[in-house]
C-alpha atoms as a PDB file:
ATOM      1  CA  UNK A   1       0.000   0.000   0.000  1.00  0.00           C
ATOM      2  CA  UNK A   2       1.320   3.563  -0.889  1.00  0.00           C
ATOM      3  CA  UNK A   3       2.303   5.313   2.568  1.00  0.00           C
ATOM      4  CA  UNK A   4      -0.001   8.459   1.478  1.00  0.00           C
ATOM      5  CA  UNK A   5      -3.220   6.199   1.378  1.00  0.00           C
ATOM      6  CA  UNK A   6      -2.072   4.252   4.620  1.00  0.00           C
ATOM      7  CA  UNK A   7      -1.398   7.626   6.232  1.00  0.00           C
ATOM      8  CA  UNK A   8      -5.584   8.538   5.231  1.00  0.00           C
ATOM      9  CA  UNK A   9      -6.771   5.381   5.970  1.00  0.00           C
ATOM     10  CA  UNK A  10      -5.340   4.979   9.345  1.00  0.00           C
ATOM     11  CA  UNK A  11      -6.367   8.659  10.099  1.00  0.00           C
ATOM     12  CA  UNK A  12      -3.063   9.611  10.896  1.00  0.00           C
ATOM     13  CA  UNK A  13      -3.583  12.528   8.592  1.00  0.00           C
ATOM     14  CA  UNK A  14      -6.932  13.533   7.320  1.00  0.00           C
ATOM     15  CA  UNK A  15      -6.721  14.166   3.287  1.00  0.00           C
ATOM     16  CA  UNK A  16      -4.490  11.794   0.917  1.00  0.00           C
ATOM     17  CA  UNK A  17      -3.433  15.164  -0.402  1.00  0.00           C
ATOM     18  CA  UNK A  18      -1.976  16.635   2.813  1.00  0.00           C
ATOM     19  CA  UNK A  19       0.038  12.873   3.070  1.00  0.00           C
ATOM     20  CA  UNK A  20       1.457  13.620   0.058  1.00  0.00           C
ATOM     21  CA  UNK A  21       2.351  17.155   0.949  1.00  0.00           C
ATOM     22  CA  UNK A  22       4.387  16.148   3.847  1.00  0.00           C
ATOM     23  CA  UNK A  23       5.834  13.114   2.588  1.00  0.00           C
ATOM     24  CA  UNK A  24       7.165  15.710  -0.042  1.00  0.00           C
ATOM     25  CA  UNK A  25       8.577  17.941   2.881  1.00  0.00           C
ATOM     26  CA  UNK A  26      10.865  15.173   3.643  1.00  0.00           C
ATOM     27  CA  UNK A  27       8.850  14.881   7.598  1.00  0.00           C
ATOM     28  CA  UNK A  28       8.338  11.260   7.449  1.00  0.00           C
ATOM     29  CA  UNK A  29      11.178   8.179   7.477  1.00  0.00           C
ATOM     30  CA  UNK A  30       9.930   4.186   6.651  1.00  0.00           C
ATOM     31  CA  UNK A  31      12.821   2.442   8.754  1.00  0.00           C
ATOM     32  CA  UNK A  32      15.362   4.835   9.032  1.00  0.00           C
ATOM     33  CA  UNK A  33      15.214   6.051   5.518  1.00  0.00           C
ATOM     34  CA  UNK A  34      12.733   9.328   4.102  1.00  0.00           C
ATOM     35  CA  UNK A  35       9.853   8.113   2.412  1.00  0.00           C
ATOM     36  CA  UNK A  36       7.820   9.099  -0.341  1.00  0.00           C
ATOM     37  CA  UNK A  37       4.031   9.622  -1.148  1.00  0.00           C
ATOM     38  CA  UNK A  38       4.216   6.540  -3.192  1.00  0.00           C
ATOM     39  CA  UNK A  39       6.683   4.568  -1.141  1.00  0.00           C
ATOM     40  CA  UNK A  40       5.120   1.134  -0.428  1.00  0.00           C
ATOM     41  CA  UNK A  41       4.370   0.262   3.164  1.00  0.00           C
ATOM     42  CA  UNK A  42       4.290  -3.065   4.667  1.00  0.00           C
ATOM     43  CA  UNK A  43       3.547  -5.244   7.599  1.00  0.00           C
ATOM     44  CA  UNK A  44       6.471  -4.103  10.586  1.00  0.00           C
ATOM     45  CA  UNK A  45       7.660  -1.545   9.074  1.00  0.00           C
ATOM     46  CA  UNK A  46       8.870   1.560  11.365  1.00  0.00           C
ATOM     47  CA  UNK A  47       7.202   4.924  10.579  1.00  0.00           C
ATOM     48  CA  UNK A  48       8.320   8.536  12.254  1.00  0.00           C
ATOM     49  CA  UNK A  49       6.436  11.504  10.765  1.00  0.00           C
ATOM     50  CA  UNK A  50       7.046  15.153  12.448  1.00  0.00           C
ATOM     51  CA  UNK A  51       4.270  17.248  12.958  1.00  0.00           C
ATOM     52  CA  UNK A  52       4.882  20.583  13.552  1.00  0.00           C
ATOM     53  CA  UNK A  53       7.007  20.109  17.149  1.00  0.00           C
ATOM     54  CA  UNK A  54       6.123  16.929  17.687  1.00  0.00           C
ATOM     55  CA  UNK A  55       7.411  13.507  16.116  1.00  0.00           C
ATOM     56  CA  UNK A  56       5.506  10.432  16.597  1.00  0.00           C
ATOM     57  CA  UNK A  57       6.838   6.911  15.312  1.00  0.00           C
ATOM     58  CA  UNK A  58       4.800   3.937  15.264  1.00  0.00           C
ATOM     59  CA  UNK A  59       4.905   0.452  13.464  1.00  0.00           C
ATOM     60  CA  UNK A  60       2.380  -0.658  10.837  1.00  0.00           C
ATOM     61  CA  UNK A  61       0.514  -3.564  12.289  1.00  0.00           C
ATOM     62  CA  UNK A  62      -2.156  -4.534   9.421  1.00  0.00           C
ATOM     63  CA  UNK A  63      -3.165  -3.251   5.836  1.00  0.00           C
ATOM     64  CA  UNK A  64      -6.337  -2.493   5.223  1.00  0.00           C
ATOM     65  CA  UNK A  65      -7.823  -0.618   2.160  1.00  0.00           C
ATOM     66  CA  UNK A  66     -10.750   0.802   4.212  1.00  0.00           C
ATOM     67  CA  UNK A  67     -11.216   0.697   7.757  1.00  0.00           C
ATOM     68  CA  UNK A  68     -14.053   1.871   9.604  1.00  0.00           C
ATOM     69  CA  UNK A  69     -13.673   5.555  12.070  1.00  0.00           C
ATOM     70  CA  UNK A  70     -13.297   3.137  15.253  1.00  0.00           C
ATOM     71  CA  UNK A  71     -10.640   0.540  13.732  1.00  0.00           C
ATOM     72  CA  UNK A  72      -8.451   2.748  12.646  1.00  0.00           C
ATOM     73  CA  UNK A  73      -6.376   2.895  15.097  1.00  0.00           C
ATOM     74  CA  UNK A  74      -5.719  -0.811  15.198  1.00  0.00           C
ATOM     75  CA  UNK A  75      -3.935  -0.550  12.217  1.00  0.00           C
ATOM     76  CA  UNK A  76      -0.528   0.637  14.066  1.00  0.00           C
ATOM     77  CA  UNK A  77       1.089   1.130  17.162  1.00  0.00           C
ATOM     78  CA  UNK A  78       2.582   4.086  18.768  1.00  0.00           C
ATOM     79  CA  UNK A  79       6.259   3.550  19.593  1.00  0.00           C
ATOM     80  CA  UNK A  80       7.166   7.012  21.212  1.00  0.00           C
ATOM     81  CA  UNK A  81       5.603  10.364  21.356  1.00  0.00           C
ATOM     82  CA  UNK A  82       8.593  13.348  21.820  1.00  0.00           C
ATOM     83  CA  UNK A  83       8.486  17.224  21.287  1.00  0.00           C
ATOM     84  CA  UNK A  84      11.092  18.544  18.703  1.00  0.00           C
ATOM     85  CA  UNK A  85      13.072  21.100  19.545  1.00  0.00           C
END
């Protein structure tokens, strides 16, 4: 699954559009390395993505093309939480 739909279908960010837009920005790293709108995202893999002062990683757990409001949150885990200086 491309990370911009995974990032709207787990609600992580609201539009697909906006995904892209900050996958573009170079604020979110698959494993280690920065990641792309259309960078594929699988099963375990390790996601940070900055917003604003904050970065949040979390690990995909399950891909799912749609999800209902309430399940979307099973569809990764949150790591860490830290403010960015």
């Amino acid at each position: 699954m491309r990370l911009d739909k995974f990032l709207k279908v787990s609600r992580l960010i609201k539009r697909r559009t906006l995904a892209k837009e900050v996958a573009d920005q170079g604020r979110i790293t698959i494993n280690g390395v920065q990641a792309k709108a259309s960078t594929n995202v699988a099963v375990g893999d390790e996601m940070a993505i900055r917003f604003g002062q904050k970065l949040l990683t979390i690990e995909v757990q399950q891909l799912k093309e749609a999800v209902k409001k309430e399940d979307a949150a099973t569809l990764y885990t949150v790591k860490k939480e830290e403010p960015v200086q």
